[in-house]
N, C-alpha and C. Protein backbone atom coordinates (compact mmCIF):
# COMPACT_ATOMS: atom_id res chain seq x y z
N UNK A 1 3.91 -6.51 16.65
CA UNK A 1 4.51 -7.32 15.59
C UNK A 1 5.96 -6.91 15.32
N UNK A 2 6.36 -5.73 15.92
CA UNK A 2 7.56 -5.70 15.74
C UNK A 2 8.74 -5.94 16.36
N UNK A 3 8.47 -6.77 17.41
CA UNK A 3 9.77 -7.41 18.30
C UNK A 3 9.89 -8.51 17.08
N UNK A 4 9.24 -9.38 16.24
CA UNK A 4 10.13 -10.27 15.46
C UNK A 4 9.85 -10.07 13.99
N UNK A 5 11.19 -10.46 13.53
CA UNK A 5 11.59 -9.81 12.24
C UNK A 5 10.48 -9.82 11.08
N UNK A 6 9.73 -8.81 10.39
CA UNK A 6 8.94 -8.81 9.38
C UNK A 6 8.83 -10.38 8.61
N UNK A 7 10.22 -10.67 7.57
CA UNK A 7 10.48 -11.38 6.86
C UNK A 7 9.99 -12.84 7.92
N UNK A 8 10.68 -12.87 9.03
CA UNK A 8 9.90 -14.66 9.44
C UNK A 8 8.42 -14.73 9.59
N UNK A 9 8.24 -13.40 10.03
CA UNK A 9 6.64 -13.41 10.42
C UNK A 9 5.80 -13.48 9.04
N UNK A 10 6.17 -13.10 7.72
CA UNK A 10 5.78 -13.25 6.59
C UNK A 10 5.80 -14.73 6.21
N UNK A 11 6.92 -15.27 6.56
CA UNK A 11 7.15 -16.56 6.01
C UNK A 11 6.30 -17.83 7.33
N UNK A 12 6.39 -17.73 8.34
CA UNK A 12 4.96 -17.94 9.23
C UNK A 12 3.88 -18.09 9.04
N UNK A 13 3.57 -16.80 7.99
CA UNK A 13 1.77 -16.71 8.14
C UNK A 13 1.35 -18.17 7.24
N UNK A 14 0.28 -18.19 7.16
CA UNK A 14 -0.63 -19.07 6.41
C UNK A 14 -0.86 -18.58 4.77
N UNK A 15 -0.59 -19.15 4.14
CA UNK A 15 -0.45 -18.49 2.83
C UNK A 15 -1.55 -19.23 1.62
N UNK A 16 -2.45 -18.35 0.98
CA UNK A 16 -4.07 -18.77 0.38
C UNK A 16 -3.46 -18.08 -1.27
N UNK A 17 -3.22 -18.71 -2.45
CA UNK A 17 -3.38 -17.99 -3.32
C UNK A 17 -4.40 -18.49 -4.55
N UNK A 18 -4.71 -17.30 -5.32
CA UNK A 18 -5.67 -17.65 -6.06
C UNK A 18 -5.03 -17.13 -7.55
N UNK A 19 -5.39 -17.77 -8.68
CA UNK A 19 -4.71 -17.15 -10.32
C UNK A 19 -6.18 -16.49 -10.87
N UNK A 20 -6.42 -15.35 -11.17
CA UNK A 20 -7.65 -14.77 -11.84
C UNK A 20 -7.85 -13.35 -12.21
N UNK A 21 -7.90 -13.07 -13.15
CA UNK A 21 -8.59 -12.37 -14.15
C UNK A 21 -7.41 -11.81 -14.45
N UNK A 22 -5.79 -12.45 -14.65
CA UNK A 22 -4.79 -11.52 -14.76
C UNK A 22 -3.95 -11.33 -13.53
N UNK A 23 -4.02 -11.88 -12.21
CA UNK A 23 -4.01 -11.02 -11.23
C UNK A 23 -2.83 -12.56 -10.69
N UNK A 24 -2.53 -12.74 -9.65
CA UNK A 24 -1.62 -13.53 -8.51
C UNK A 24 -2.52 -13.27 -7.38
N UNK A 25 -3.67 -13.88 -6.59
CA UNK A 25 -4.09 -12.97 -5.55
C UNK A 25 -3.49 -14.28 -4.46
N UNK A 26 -2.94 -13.19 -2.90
CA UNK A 26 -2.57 -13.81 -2.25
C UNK A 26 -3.16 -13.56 -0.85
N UNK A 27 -3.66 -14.31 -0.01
CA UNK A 27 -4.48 -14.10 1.06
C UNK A 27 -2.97 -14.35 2.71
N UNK A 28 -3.20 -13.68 3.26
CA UNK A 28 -2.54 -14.21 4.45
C UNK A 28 -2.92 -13.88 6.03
N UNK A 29 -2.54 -15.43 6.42
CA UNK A 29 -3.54 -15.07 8.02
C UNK A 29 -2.55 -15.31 8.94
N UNK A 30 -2.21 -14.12 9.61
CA UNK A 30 -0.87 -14.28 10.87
C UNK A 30 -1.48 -15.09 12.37
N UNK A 31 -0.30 -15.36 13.19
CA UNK A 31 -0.81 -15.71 13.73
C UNK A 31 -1.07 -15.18 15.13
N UNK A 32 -1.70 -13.91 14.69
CA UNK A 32 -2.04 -12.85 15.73
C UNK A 32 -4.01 -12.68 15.21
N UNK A 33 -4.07 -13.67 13.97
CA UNK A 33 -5.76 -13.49 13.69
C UNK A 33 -5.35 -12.24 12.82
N UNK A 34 -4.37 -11.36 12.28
CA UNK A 34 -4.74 -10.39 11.15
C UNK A 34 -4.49 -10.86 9.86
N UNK A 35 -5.07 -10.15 8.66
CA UNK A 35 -5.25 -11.09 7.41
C UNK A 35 -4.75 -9.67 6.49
N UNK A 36 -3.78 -10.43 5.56
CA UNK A 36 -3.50 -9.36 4.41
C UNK A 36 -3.84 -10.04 3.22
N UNK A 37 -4.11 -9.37 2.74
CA UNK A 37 -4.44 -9.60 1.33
C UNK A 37 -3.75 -8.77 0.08
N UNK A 38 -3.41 -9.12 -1.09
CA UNK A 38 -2.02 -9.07 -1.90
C UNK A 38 -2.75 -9.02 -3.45
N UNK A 39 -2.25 -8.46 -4.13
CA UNK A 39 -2.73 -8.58 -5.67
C UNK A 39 -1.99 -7.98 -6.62
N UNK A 40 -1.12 -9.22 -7.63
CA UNK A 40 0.32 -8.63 -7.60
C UNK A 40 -0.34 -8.93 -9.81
N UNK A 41 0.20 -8.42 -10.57
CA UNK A 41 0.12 -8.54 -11.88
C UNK A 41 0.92 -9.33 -12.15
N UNK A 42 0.11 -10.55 -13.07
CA UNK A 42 0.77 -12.13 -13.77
C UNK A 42 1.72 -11.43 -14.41
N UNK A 43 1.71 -10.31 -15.25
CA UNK A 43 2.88 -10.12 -16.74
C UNK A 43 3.84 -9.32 -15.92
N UNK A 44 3.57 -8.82 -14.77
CA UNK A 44 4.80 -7.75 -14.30
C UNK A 44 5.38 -8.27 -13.38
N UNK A 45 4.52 -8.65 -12.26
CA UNK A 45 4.94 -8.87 -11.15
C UNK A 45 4.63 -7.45 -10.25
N UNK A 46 4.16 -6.33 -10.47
CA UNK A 46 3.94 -5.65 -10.15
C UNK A 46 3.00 -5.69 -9.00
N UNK A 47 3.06 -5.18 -7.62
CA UNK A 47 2.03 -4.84 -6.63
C UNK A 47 0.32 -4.22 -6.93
N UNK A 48 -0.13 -4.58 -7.40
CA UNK A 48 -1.35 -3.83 -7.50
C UNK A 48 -2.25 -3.48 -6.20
N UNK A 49 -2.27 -4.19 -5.27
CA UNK A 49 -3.47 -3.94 -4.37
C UNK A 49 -2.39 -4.95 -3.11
N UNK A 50 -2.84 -3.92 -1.75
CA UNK A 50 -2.47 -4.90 -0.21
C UNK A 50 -3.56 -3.97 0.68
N UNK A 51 -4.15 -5.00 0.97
CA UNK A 51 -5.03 -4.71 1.73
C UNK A 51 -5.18 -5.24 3.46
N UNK A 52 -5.94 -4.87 4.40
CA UNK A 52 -5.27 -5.48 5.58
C UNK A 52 -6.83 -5.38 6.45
N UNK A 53 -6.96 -6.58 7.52
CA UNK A 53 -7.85 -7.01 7.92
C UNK A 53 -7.61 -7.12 9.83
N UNK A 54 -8.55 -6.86 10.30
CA UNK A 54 -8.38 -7.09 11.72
C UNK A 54 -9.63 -7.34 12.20
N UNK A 55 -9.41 -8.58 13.49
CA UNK A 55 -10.91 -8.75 14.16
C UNK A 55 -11.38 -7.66 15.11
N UNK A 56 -12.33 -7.66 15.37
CA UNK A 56 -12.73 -6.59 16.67
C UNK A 56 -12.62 -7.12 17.75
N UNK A 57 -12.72 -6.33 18.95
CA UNK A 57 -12.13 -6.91 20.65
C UNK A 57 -13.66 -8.38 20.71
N UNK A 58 -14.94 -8.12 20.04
CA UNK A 58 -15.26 -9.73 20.01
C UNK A 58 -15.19 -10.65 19.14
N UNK A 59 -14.24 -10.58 18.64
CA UNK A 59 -13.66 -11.13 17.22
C UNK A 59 -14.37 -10.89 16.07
N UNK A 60 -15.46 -10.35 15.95
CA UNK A 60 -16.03 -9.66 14.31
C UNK A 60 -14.98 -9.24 13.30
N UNK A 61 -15.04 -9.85 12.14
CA UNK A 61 -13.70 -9.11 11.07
C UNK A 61 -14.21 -7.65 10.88
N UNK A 62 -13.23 -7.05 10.92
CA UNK A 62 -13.25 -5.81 10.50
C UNK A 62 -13.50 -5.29 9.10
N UNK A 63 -13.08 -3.86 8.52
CA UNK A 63 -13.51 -3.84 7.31
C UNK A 63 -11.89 -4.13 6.60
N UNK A 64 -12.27 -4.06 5.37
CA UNK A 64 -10.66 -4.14 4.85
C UNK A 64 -10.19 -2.47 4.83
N UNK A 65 -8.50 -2.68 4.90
CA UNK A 65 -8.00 -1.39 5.00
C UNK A 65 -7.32 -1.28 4.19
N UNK A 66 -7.29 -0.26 3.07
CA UNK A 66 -6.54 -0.09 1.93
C UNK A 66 -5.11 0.31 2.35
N UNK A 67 -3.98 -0.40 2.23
CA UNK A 67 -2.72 0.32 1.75
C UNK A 67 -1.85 0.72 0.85
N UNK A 68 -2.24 -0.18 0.07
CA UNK A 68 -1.69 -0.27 -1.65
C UNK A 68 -2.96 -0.45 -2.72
N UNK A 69 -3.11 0.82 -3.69
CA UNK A 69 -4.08 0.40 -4.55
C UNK A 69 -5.29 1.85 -4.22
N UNK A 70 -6.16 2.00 -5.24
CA UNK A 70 -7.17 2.20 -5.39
C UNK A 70 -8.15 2.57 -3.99
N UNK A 71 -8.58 3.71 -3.30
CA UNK A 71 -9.51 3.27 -2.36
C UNK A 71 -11.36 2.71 -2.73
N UNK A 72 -11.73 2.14 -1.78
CA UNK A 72 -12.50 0.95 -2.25
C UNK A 72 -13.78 2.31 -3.20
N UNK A 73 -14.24 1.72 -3.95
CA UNK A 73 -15.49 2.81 -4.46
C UNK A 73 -16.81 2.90 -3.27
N UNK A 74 -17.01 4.14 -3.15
CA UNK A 74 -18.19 4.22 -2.26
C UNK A 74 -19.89 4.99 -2.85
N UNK A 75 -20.00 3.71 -3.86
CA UNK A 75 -21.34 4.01 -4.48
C UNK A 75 -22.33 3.75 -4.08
N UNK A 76 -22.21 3.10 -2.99
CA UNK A 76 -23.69 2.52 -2.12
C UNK A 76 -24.92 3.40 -1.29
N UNK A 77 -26.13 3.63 -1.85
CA UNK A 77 -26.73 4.67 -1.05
C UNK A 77 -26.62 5.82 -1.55
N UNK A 78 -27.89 6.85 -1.78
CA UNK A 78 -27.72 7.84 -2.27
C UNK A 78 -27.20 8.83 -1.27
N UNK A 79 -27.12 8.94 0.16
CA UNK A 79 -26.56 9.80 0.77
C UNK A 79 -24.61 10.01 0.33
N UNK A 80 -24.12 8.79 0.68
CA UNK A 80 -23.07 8.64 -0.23
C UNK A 80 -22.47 8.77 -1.94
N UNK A 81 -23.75 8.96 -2.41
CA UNK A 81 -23.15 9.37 -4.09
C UNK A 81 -23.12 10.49 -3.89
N UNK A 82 -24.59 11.23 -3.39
CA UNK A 82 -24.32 13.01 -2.89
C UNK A 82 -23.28 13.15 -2.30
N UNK A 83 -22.44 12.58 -1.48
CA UNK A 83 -20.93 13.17 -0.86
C UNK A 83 -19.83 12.76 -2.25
N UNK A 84 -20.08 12.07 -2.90
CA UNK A 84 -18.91 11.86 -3.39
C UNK A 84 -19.28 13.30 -4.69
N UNK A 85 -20.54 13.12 -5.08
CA UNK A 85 -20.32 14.12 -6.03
C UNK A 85 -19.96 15.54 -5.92
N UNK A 86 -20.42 15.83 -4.49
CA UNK A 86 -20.43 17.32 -3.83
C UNK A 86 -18.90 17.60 -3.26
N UNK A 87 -17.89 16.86 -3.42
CA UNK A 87 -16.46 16.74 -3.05
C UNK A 87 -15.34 16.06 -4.44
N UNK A 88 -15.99 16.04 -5.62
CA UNK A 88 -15.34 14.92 -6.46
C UNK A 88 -14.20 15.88 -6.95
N UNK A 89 -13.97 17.36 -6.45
CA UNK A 89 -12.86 18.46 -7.25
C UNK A 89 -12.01 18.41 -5.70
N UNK A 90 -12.25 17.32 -4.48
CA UNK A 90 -11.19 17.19 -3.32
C UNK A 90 -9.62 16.47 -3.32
N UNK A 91 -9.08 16.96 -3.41
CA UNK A 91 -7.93 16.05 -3.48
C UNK A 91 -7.94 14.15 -3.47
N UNK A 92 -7.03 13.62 -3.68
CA UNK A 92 -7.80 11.96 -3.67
C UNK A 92 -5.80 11.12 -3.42
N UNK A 93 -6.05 10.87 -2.50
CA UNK A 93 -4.69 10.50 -2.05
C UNK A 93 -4.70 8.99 -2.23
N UNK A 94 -3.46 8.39 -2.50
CA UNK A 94 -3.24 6.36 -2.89
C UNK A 94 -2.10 6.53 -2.90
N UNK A 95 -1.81 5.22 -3.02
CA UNK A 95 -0.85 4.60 -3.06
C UNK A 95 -0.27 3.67 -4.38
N UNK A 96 0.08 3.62 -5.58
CA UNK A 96 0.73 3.00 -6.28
C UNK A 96 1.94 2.79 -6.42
N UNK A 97 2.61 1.66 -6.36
CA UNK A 97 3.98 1.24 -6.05
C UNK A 97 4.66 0.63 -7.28
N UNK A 98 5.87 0.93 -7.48
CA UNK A 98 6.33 0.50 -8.82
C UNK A 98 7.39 -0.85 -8.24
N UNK A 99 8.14 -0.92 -8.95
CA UNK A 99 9.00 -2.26 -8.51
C UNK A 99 10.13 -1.85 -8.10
N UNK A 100 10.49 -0.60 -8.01
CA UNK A 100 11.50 0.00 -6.84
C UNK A 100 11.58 1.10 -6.19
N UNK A 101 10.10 1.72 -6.46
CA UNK A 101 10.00 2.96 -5.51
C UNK A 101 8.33 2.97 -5.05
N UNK A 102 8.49 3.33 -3.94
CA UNK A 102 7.07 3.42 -2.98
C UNK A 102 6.93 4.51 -3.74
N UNK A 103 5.27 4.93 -4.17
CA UNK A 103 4.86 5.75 -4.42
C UNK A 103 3.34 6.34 -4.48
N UNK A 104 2.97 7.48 -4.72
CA UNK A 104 1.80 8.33 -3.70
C UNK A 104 1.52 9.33 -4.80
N UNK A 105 0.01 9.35 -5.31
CA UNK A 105 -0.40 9.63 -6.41
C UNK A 105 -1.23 10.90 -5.38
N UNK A 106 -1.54 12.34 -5.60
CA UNK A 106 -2.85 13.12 -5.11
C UNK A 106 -3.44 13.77 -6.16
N UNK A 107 -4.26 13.47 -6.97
CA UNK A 107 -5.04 13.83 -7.91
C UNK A 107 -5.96 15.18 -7.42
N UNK A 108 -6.48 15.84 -8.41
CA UNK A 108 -6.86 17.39 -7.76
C UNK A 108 -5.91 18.16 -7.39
N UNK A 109 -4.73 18.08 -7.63
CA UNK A 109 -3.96 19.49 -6.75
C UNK A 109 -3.52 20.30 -7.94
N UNK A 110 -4.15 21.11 -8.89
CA UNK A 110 -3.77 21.97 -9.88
C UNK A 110 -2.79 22.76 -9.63
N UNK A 111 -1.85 22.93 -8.55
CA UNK A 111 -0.96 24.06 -8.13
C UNK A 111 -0.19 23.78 -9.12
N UNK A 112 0.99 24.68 -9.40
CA UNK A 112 2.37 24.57 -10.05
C UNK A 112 3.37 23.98 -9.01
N UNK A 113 4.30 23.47 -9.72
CA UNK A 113 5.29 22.59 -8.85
C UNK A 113 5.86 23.35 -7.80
N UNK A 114 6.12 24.70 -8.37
CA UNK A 114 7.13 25.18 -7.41
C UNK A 114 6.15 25.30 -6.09
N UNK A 115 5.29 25.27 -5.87
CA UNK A 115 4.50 25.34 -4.69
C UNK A 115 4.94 24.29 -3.54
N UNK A 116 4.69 23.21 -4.00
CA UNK A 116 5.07 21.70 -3.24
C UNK A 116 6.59 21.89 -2.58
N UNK A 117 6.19 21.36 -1.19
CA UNK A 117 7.14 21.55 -0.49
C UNK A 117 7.28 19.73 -0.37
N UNK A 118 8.58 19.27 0.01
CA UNK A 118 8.22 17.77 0.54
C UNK A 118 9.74 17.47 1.82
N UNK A 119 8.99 16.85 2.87
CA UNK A 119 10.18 16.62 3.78
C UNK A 119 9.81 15.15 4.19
N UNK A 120 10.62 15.25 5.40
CA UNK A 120 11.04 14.00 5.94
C UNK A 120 11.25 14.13 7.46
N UNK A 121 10.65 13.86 8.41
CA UNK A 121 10.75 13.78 10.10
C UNK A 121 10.43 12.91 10.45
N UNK A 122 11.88 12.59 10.77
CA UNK A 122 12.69 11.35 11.17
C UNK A 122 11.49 10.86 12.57
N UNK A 123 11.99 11.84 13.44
CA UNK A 123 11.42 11.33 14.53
C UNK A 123 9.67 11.05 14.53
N UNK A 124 8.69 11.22 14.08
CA UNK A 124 7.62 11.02 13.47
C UNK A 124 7.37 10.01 12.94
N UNK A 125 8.53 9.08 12.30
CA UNK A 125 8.33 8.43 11.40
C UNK A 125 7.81 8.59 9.75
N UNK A 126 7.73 9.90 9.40
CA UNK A 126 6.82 10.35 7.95
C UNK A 126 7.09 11.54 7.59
N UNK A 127 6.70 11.15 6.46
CA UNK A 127 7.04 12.46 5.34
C UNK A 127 5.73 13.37 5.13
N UNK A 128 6.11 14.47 4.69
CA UNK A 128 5.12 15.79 4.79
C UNK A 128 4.89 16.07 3.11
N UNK A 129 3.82 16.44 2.98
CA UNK A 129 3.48 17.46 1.85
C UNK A 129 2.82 18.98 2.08
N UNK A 130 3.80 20.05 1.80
CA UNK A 130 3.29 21.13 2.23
C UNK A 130 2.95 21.92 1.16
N UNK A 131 1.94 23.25 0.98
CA UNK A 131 1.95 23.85 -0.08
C UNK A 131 2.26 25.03 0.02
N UNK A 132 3.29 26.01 -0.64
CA UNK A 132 3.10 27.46 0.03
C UNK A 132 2.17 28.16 -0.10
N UNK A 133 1.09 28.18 -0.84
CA UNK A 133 -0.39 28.65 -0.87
C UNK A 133 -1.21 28.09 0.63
N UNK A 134 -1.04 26.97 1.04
CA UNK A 134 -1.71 26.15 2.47
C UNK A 134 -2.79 25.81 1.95
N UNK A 135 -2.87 25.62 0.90
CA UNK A 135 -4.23 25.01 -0.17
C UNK A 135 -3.98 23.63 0.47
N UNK A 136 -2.77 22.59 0.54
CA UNK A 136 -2.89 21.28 0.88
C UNK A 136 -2.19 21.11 2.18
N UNK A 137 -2.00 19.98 2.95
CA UNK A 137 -1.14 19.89 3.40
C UNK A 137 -1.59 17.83 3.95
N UNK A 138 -0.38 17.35 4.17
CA UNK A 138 -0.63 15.85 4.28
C UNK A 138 0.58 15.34 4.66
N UNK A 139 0.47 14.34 5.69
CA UNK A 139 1.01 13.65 6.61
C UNK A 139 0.95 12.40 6.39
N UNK A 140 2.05 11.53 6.13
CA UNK A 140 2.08 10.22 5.62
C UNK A 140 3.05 9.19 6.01
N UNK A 141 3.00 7.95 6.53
CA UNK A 141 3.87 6.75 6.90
C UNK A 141 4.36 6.14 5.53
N UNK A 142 5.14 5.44 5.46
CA UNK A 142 5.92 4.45 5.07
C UNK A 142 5.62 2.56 5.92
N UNK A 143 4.72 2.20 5.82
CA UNK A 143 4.50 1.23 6.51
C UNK A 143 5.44 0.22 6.28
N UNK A 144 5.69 -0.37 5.55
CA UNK A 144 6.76 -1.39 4.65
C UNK A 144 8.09 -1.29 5.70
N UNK A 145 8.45 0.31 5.50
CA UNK A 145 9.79 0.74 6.68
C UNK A 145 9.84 0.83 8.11
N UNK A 146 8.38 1.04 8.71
CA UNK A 146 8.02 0.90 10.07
C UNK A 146 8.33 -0.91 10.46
N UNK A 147 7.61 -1.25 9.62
CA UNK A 147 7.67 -2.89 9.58
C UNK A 147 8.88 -3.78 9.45
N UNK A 148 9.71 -3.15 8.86
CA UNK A 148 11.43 -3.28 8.53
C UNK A 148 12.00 -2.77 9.56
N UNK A 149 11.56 -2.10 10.31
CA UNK A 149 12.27 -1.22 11.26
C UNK A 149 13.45 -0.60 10.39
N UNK A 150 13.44 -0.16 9.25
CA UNK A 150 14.65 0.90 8.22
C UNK A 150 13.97 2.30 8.80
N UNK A 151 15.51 3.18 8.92
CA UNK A 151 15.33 4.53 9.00
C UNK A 151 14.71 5.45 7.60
N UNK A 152 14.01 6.45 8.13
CA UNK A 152 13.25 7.31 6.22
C UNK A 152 15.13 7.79 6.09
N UNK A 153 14.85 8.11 5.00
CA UNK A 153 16.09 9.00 4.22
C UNK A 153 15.39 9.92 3.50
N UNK A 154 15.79 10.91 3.27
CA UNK A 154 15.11 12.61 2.64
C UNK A 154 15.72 11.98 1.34
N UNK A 155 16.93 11.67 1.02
CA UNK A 155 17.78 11.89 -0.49
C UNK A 155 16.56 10.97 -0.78
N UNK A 156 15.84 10.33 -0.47
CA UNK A 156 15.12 9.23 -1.22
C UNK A 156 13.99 9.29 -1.95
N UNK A 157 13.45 10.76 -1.30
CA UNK A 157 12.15 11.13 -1.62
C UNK A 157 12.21 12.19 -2.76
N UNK A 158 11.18 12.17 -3.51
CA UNK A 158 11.03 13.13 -5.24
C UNK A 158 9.75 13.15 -5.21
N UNK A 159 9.48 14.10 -6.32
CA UNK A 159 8.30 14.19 -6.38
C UNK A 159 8.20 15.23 -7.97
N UNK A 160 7.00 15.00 -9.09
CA UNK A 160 7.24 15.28 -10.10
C UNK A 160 5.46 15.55 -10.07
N UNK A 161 5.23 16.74 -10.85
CA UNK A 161 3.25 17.15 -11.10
C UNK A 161 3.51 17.30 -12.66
N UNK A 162 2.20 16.56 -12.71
CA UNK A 162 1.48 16.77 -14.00
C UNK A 162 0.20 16.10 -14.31
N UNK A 163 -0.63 17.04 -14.98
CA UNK A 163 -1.91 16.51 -15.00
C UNK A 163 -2.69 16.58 -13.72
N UNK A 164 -2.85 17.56 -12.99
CA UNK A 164 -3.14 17.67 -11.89
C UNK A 164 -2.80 16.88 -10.73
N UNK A 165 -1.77 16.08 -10.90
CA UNK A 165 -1.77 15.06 -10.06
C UNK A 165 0.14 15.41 -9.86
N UNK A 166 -0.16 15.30 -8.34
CA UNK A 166 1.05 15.15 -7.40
C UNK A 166 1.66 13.75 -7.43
N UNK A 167 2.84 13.17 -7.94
CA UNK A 167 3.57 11.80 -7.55
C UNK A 167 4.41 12.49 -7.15
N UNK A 168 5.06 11.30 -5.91
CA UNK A 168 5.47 11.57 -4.79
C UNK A 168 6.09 9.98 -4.77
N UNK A 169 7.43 10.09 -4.67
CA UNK A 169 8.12 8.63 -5.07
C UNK A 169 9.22 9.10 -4.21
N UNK A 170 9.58 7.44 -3.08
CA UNK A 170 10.61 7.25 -2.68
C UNK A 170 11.48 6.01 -2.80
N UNK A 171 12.27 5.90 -3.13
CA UNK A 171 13.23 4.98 -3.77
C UNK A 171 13.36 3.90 -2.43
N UNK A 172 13.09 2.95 -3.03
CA UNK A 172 12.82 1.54 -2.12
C UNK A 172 14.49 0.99 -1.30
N UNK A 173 14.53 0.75 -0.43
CA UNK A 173 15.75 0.49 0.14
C UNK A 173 16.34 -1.16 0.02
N UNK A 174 17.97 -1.22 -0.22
CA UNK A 174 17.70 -2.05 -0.90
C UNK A 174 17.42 -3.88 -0.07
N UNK A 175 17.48 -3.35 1.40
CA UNK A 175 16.64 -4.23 2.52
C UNK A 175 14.90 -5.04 1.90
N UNK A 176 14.26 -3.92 1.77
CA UNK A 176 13.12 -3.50 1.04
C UNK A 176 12.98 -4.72 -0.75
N UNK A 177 13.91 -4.25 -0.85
CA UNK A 177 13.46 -4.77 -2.61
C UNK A 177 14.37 -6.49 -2.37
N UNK A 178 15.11 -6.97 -1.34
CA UNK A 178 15.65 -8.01 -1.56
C UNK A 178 14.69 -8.94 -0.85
N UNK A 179 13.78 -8.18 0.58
CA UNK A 179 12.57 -9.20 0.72
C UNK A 179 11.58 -9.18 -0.09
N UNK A 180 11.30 -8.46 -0.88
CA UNK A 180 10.00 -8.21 -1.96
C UNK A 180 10.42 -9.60 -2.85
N UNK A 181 11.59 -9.43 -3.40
CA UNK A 181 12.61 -10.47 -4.41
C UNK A 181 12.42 -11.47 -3.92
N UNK A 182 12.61 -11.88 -2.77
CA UNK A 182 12.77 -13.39 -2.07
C UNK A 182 10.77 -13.60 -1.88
N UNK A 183 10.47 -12.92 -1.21
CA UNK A 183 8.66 -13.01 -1.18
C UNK A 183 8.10 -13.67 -2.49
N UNK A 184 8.39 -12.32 -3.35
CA UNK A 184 7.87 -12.78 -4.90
C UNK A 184 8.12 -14.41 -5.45
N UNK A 185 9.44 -14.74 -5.44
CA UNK A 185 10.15 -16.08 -5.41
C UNK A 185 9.62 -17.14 -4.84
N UNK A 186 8.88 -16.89 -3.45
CA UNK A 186 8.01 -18.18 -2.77
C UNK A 186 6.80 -18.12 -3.38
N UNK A 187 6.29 -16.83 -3.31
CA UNK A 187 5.10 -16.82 -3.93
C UNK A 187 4.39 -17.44 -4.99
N UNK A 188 5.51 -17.40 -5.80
CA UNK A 188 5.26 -17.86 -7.40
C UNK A 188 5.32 -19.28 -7.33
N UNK A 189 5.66 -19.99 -5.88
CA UNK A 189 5.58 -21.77 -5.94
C UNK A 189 4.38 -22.00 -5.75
N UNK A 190 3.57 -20.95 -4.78
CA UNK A 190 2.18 -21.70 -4.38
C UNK A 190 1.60 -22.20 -5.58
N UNK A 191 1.13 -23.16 -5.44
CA UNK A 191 -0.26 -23.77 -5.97
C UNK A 191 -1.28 -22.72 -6.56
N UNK A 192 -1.69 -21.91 -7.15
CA UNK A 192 -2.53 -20.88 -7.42
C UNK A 192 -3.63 -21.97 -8.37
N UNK A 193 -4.90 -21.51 -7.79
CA UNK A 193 -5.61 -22.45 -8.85
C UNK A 193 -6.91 -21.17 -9.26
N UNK A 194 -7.46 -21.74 -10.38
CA UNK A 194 -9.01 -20.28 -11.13
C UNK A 194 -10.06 -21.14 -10.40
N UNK A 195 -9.97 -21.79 -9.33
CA UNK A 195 -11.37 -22.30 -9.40
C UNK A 195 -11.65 -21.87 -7.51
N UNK A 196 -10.89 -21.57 -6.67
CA UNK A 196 -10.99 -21.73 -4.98
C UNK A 196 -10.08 -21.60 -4.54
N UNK A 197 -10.08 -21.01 -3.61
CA UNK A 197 -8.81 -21.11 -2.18
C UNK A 197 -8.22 -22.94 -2.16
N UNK A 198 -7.06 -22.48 -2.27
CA UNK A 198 -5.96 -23.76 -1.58
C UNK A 198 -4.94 -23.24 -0.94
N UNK A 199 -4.83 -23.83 0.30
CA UNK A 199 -4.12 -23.43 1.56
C UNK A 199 -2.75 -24.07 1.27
N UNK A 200 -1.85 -22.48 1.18
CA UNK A 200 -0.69 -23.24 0.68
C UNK A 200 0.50 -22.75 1.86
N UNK A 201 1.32 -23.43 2.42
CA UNK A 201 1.92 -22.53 3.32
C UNK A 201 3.42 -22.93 3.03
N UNK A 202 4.21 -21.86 3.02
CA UNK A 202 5.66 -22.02 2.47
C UNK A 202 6.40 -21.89 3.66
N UNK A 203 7.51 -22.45 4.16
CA UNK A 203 8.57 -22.58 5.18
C UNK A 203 9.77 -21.71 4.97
């Protein structure tokens, strides 16, 4: 997908939105058969949830893949509540995004700040979280910028603890926030209806 430019291939896809419970939800089906899915807040405009879909080599849909948002709850089955409860003091890594900085929540990491190390390798494509204790350590993309084909920048990245929880914020580029701007802008024409999918596709 990345020989042609993010932004046409966005404006390409097939575009499904729905208005409910508060939410903008936006469905999209490329035309490679992958499906994203979008869930942006009516009062903010804010990103809440992007989620991403792929068929299998015999076309079966896949599961959804969290990139933005919440990971999915895994209460199903008591073998699975026993893992979640027997791990619930494990670190818990996401993604919440504000309206101009990508950002990365890890809940569980009680260290003191000065511990947290944070970089940037370029050639990798991703940024690091290190701890000088070696209590954590985590390896992370920027998908949005892979997809932009934009270089990472270090000055961009911060990071602030409290409440046991690591944020980890990098300041959105301003490539980045002028297609979000123009996206948001089409978006808000579809047709959104509370009752079903209507296939809305913008040029």
């Amino acid at each position: 997908m990345a020989v042609q430019c993010w932004a046409d291939i966005l404006k390409s896809s097939k575009k499904t939105a729905l208005i409910h419970d508060g939410k903008r939800k936006i469905h999209y089906l490329f035309t490679d058969g992958k499906e994203m899915a979008e869930e942006y807040d009516l009062n903010t405009d804010e990103l809440i949830v992007r989620k991403w879909r792929s068929k299998s080599p015999l076309g079966a849909e896949g599961p959804w893949q969290i990139e933005v948002g919440e990971p999915f709850p895994t209460t199903v089955g008591t073998l699975e509540s026993e893992v979640i409860k027997e791990n619930c003091s494990n670190p818990v890594f996401l993604r919440k995004d504000t309206k101009t900085s990508f950002q990365w929540r890890v809940r569980n990491l009680p260290y003191p700040s000065d511990v947290y190390n944070l970089s940037v390798e370029p050639t990798e494509r991703c940024c690091i979280i290190r701890t000088s204790n070696k209590k954590y350590f985590k390896k992370f993309n920027i998908p949005d910028l892979d997809r932009n084909l934009l270089p990472l920048d270090s000055s961009a990245l911060s990071f602030t603890h409290a409440n046991n929880t690591l944020i980890v914020t990098y300041k959105k580029p301003k490539e980045v926030l002028t297609l979000e701007h123009e996206l948001l802008r089409e978006l808000k024409k579809l047709k959104g209806t509370n009752e079903g999918d209507v296939d809305c596709k913008t040029q």
